[in-house]
N, C-alpha and C. Protein backbone atom coordinates (compact mmCIF):
# COMPACT_ATOMS: atom_id res chain seq x y z
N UNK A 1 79.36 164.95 62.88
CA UNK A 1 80.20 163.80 62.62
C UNK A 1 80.63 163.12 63.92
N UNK A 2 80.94 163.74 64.84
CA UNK A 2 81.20 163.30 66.24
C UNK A 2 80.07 162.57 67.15
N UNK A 3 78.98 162.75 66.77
CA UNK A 3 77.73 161.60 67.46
C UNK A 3 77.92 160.60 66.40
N UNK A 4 78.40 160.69 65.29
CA UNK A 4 78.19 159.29 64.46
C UNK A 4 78.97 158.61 65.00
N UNK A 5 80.45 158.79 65.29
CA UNK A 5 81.76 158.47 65.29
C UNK A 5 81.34 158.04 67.01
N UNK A 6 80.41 158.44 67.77
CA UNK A 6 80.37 158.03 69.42
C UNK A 6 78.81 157.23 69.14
N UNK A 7 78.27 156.86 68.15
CA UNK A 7 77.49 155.86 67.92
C UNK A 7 77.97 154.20 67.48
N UNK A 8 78.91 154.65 66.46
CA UNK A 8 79.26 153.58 65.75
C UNK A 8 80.61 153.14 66.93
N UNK A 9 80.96 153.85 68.08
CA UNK A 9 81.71 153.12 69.33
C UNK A 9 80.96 152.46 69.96
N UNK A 10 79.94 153.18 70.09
CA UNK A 10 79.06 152.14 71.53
C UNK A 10 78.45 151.19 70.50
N UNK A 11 78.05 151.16 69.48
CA UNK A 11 77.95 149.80 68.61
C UNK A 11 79.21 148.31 68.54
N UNK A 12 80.47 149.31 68.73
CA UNK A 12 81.76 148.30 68.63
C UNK A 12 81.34 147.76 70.31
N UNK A 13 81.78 148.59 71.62
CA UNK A 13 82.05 147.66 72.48
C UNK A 13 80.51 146.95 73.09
N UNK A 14 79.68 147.71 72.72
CA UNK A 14 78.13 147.29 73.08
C UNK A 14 78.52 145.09 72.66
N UNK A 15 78.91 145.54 71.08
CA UNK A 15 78.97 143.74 70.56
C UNK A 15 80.37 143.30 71.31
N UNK A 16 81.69 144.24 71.74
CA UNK A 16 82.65 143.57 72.44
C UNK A 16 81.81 142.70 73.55
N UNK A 17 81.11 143.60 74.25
CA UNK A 17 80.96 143.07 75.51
C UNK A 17 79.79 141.55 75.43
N UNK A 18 78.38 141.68 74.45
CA UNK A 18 78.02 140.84 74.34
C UNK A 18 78.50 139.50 73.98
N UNK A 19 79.92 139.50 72.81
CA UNK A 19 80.54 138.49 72.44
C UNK A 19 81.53 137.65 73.94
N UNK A 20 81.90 138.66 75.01
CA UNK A 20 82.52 138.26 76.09
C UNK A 20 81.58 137.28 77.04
N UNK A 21 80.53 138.28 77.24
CA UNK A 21 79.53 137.56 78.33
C UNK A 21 78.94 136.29 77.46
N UNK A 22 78.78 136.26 76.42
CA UNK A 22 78.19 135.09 75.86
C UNK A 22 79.33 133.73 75.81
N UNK A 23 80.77 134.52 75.12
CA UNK A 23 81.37 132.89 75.42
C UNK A 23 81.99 133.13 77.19
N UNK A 24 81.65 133.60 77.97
CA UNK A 24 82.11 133.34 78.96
C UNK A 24 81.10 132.17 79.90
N UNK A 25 79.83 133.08 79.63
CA UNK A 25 79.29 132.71 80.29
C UNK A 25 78.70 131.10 80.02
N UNK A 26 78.89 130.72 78.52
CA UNK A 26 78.53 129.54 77.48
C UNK A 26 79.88 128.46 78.53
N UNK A 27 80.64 129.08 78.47
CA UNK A 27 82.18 128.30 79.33
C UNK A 27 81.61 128.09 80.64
N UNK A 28 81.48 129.06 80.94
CA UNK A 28 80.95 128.73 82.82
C UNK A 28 80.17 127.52 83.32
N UNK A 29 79.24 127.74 81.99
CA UNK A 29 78.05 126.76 82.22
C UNK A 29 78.54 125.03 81.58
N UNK A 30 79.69 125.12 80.64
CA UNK A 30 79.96 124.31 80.45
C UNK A 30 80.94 123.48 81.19
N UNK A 31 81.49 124.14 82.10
CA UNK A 31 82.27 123.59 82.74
C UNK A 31 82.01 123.51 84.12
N UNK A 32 80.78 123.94 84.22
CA UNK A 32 79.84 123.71 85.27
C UNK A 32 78.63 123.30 86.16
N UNK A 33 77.95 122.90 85.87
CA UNK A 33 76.59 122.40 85.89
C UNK A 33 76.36 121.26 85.00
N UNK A 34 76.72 121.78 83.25
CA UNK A 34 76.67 120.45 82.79
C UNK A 34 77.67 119.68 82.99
N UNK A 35 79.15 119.81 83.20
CA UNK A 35 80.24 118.88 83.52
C UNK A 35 80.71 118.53 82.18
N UNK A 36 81.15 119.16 81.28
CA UNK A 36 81.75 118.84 80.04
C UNK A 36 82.89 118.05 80.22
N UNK A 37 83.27 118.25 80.88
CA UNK A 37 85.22 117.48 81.01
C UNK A 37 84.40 116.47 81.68
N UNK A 38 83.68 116.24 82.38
CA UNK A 38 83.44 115.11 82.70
C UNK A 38 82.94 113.95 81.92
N UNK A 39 82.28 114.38 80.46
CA UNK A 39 81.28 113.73 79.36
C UNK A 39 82.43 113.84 78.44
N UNK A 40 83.37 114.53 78.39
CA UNK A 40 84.40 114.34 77.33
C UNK A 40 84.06 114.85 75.88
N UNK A 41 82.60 114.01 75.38
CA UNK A 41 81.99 114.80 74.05
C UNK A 41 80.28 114.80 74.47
N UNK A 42 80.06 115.40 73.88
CA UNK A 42 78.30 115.37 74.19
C UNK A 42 77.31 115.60 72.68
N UNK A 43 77.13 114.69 72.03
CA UNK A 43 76.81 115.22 70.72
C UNK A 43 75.21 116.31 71.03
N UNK A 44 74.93 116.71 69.94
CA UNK A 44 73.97 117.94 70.07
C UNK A 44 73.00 117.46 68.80
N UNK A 45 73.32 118.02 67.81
CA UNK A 45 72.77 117.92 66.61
C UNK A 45 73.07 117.58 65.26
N UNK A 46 72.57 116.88 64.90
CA UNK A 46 73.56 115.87 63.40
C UNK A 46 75.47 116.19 63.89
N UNK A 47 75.93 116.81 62.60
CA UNK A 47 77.63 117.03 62.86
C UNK A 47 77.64 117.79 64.16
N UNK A 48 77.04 118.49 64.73
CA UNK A 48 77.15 119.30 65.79
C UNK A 48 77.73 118.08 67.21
N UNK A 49 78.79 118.55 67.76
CA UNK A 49 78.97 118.20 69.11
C UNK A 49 80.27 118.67 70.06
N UNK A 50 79.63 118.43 71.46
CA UNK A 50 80.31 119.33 72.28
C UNK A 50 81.50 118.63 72.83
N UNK A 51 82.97 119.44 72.56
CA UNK A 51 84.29 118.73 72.93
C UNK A 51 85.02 119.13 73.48
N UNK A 52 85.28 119.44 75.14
CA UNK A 52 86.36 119.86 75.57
C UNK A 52 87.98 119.90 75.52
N UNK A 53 88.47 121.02 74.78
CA UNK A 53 89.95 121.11 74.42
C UNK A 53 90.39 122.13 74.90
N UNK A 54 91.50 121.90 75.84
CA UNK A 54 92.09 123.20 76.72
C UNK A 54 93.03 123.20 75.38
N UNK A 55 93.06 124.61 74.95
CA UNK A 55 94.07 125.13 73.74
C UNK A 55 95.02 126.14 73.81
N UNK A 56 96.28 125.52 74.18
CA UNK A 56 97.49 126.47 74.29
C UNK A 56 97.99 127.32 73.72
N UNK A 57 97.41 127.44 72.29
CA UNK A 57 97.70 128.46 71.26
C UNK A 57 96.74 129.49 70.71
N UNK A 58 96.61 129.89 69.70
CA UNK A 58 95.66 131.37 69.52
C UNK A 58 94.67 129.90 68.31
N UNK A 59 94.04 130.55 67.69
CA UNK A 59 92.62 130.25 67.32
C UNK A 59 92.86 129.27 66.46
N UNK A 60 92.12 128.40 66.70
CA UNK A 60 92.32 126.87 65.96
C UNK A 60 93.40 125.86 66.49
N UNK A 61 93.76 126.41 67.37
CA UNK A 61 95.32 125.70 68.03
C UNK A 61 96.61 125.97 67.13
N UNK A 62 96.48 126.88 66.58
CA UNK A 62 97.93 127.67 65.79
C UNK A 62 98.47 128.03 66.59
N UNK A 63 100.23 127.66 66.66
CA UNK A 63 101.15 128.77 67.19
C UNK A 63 101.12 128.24 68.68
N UNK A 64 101.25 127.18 68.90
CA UNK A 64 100.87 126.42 70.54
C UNK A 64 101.68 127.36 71.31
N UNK A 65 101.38 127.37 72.91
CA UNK A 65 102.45 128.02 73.35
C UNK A 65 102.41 126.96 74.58
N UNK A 66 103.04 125.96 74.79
CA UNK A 66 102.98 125.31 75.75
C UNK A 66 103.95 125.84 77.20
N UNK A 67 104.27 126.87 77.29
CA UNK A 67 105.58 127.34 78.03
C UNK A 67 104.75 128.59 78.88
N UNK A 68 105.26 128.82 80.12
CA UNK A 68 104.12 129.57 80.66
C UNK A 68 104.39 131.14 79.86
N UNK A 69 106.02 131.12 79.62
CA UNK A 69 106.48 132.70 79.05
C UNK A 69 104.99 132.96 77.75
N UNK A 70 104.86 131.64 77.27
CA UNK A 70 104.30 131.43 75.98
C UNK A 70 102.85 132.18 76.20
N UNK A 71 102.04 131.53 77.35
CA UNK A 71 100.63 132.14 78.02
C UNK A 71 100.97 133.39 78.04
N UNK A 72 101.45 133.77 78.73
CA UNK A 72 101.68 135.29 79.16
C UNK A 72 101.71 136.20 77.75
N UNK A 73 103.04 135.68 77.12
CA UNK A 73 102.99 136.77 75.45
C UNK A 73 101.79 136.50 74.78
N UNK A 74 101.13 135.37 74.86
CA UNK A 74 99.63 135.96 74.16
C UNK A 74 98.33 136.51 74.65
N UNK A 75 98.62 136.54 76.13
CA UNK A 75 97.55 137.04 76.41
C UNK A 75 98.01 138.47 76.24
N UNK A 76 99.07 138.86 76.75
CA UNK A 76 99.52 140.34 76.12
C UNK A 76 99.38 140.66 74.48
N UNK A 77 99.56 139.89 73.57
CA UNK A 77 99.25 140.11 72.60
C UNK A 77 97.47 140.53 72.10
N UNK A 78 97.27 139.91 73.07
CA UNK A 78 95.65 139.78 73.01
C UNK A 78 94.69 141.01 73.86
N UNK A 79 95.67 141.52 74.37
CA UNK A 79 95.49 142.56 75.34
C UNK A 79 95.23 143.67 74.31
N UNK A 80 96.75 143.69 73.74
CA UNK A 80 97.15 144.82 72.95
C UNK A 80 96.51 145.04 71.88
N UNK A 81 95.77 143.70 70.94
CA UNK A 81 94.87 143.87 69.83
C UNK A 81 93.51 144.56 70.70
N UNK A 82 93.53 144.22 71.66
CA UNK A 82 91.74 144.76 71.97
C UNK A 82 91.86 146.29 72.59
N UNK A 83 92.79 147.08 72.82
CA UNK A 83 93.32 147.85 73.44
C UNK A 83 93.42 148.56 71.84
N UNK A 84 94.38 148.35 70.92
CA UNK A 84 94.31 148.86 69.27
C UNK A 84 93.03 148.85 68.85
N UNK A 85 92.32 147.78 69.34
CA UNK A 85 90.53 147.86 68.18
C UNK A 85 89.91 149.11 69.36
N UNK A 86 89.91 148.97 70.23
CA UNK A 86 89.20 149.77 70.95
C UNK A 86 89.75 151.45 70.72
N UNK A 87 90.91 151.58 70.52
CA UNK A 87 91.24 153.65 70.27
C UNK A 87 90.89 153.52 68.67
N UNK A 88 90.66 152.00 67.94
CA UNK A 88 90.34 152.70 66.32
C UNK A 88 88.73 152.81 66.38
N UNK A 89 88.45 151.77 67.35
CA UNK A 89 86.82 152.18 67.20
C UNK A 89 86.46 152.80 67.66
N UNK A 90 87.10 154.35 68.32
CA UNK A 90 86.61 155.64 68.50
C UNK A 90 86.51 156.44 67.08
N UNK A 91 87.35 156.06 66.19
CA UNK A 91 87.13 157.12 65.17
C UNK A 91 86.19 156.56 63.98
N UNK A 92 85.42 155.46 64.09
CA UNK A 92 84.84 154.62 63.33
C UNK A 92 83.84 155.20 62.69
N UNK A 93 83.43 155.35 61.58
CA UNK A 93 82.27 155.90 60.97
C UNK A 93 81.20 155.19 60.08
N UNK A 94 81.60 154.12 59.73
CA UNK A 94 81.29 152.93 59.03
C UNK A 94 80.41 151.79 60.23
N UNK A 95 79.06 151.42 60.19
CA UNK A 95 78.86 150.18 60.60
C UNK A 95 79.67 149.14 60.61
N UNK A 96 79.76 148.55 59.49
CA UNK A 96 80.06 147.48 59.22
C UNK A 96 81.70 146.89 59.80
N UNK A 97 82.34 148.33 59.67
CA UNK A 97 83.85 148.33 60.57
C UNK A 97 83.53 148.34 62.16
N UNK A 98 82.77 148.97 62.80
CA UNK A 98 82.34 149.20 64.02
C UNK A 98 81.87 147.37 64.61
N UNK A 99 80.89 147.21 63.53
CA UNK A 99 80.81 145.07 63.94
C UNK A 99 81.97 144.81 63.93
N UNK A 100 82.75 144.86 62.69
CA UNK A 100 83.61 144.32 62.63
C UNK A 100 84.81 144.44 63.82
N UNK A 101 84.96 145.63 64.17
CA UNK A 101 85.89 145.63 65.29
C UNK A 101 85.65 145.25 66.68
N UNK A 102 84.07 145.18 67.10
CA UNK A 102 83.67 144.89 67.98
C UNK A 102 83.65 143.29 68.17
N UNK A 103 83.52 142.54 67.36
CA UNK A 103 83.35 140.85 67.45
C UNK A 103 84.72 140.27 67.62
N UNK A 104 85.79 141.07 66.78
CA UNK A 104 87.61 140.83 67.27
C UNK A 104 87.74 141.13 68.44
N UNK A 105 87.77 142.19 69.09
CA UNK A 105 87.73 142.95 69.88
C UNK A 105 87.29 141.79 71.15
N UNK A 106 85.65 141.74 71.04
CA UNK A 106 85.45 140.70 72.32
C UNK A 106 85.93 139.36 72.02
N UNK A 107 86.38 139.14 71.01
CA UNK A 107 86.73 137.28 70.96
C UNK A 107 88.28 137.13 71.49
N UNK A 108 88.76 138.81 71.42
CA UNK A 108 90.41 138.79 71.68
C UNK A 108 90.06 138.53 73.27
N UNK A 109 89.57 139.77 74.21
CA UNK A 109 89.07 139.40 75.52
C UNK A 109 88.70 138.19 75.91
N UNK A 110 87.62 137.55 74.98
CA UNK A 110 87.22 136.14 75.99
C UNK A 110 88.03 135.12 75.92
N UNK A 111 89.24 135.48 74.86
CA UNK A 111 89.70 134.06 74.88
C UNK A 111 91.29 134.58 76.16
N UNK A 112 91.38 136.03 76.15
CA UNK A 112 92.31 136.59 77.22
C UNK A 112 91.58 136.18 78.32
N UNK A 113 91.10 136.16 78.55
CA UNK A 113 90.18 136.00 80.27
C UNK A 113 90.75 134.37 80.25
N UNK A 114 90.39 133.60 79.45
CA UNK A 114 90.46 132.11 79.34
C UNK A 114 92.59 132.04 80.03
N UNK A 115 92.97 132.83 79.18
CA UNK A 115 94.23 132.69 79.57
C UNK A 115 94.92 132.99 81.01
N UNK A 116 94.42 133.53 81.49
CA UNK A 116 94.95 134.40 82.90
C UNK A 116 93.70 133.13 83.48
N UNK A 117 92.86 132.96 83.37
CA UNK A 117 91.93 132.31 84.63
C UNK A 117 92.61 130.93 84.10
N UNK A 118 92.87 130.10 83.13
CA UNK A 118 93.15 129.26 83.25
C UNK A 118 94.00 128.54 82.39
N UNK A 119 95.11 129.31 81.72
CA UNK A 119 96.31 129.18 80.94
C UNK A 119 96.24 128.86 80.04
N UNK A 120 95.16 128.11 79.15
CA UNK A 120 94.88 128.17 78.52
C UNK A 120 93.55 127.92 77.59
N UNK A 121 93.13 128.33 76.91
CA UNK A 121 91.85 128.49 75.63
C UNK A 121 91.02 127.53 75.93
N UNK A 122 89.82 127.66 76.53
CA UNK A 122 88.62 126.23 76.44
C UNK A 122 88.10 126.85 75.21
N UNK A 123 88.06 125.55 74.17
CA UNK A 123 87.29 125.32 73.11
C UNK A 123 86.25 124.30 73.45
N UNK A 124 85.19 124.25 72.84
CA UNK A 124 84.41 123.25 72.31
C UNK A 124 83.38 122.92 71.81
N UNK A 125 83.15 123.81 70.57
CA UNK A 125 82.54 123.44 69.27
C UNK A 125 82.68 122.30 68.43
N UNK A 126 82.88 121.72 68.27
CA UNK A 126 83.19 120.55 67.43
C UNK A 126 82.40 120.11 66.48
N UNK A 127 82.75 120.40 64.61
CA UNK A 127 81.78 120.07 63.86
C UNK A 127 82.74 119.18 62.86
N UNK A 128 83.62 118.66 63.69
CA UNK A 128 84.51 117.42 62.46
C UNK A 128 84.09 116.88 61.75
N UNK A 129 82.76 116.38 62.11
CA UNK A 129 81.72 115.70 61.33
C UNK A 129 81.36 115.99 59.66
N UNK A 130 81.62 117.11 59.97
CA UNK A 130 81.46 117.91 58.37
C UNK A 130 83.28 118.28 57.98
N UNK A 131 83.94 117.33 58.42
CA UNK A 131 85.12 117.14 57.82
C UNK A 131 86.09 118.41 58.21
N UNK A 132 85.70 119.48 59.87
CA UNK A 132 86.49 120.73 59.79
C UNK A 132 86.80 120.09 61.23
N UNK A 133 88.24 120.18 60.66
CA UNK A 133 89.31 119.38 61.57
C UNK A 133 89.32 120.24 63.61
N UNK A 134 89.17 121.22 63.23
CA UNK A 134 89.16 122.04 64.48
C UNK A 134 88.18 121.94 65.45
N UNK A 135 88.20 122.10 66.86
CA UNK A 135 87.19 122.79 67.70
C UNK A 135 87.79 123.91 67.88
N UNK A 136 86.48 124.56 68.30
CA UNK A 136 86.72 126.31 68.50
C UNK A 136 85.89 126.71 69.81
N UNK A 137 85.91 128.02 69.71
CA UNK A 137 84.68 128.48 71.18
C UNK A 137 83.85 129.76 70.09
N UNK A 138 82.98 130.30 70.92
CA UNK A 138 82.36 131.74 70.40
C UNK A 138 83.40 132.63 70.74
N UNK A 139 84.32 133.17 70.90
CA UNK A 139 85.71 133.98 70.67
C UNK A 139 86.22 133.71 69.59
N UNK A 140 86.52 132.07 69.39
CA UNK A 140 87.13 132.41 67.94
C UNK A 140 86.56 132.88 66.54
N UNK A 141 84.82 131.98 67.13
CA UNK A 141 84.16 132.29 65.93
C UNK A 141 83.78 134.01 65.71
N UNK A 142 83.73 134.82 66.67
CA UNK A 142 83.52 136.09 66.44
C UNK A 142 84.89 136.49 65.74
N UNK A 143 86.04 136.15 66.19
CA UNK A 143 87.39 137.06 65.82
C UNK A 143 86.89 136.60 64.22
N UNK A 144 87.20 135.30 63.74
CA UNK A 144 87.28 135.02 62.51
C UNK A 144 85.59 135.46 61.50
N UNK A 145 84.85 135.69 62.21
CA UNK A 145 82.95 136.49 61.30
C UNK A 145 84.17 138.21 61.71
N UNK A 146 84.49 138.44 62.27
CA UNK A 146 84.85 139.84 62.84
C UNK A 146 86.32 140.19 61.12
N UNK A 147 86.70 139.09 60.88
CA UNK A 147 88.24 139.33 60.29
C UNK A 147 87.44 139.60 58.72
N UNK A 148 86.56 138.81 58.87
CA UNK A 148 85.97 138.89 57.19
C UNK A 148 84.79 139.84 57.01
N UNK A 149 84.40 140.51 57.83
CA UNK A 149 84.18 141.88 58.02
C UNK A 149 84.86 143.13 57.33
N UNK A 150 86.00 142.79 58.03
CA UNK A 150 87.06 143.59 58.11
C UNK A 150 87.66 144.15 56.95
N UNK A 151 87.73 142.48 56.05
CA UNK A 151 88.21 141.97 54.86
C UNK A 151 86.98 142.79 53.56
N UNK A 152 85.68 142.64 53.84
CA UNK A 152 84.27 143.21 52.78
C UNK A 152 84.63 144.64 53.41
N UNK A 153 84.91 145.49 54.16
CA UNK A 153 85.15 146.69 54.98
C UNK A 153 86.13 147.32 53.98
N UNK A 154 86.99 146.81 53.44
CA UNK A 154 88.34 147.40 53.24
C UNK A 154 87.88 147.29 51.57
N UNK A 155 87.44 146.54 51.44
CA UNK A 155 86.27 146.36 49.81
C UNK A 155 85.48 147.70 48.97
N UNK A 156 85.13 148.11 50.08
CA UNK A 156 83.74 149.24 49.65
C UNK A 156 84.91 150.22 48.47
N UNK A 157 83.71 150.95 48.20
CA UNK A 157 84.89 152.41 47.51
C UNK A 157 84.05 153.69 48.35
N UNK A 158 84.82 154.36 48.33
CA UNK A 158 84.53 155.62 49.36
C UNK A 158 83.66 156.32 48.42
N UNK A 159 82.59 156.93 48.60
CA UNK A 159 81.91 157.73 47.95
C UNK A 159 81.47 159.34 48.01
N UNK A 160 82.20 159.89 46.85
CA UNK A 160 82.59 161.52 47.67
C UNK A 160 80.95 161.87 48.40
N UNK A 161 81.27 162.70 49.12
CA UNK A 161 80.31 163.57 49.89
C UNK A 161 79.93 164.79 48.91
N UNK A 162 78.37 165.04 49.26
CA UNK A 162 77.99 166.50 48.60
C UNK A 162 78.92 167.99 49.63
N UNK A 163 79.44 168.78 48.45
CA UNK A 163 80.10 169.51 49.47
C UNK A 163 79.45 170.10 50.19
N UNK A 164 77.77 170.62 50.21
CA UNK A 164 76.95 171.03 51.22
C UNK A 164 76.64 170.41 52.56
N UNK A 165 76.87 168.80 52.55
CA UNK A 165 77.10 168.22 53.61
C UNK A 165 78.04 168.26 54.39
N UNK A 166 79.04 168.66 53.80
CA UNK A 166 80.53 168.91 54.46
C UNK A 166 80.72 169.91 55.30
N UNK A 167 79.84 171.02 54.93
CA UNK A 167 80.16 172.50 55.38
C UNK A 167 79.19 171.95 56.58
N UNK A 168 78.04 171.73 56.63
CA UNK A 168 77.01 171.52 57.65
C UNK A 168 77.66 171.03 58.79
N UNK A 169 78.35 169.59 58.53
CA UNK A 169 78.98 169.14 59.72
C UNK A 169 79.93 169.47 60.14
């Protein structure tokens, strides 16, 4: 049971870490080379287009914190969720919880990194076009694919074990 439980970890931060380096590095490049703040929007594909929004609050621009005390308590907040997903996804035995904690997990980090490097949240996804009022980044979109995970996770029904399997492990 203990290689499952140290499989289905390195499955959680294996996707923490990919979800970090991907919107970090998606940011870097956007705020670098191509010059996003400089183009303001950049459309992409039909509703698809790219919109720079520094976002003071947690995901979707809920809960603004325009006050620096404000930065600080969420990146600590954000600390502390990835710090909680990370000691539960040692005891994880379930795939689907292990994604699931791993995509919160790194979207809590990348959008913490965003906060300490630069106070607040670069978003810029932008699909208004299709009438969804928000921009976002790949942090939020992992936390929120990561929450409804979480949500089908808590769904299942447990299914007893043969007691011969029990004794084995």
């Amino acid at each position: 049971m203990a290689a499952k439980n140290s499989n289905r970890a390195l499955l959680t931060f294996v996707l923490a870490a990919v979800v970090i380096i991907a919107d970090q590095a998606l940011k870097a490049w956007l705020l670098g080379p191509f010059h996003l703040a400089a183009r303001g929007t950049a459309p992409l594909i039909g509703p698809l287009q790219l919109t720079l929004v520094q976002n003071p609050g947690v995901s979707f621009g809920l809960f603004r914190a325009d006050a620096d005390w404000g930065r600080w308590a969420l990146a600590a907040f954000s600390g502390g969720v990835a710090l909680f997903l990370g000691i539960w996804a040692l005891r994880v035995t379930r795939p689907l919880l292990a994604v699931a904690l791993g995509l919160v997990m790194g979207g809590a980090v990348g959008n913490l990194i965003d906060r300490v490097r630069w106070g607040t949240v670069v978003d810029f996804i932008d699909i208004r076009g299709l009438m969804f009022p928000w921009v976002f980044n790949i942090a939020d979109s992992a936390i929120t694919i990561g929450v409804v995970f979480l949500l089908l996770d808590s769904l299942r029904r447990e299914v007893p074990s043969h007691p011969l399997e029990d004794a084995a492990s």
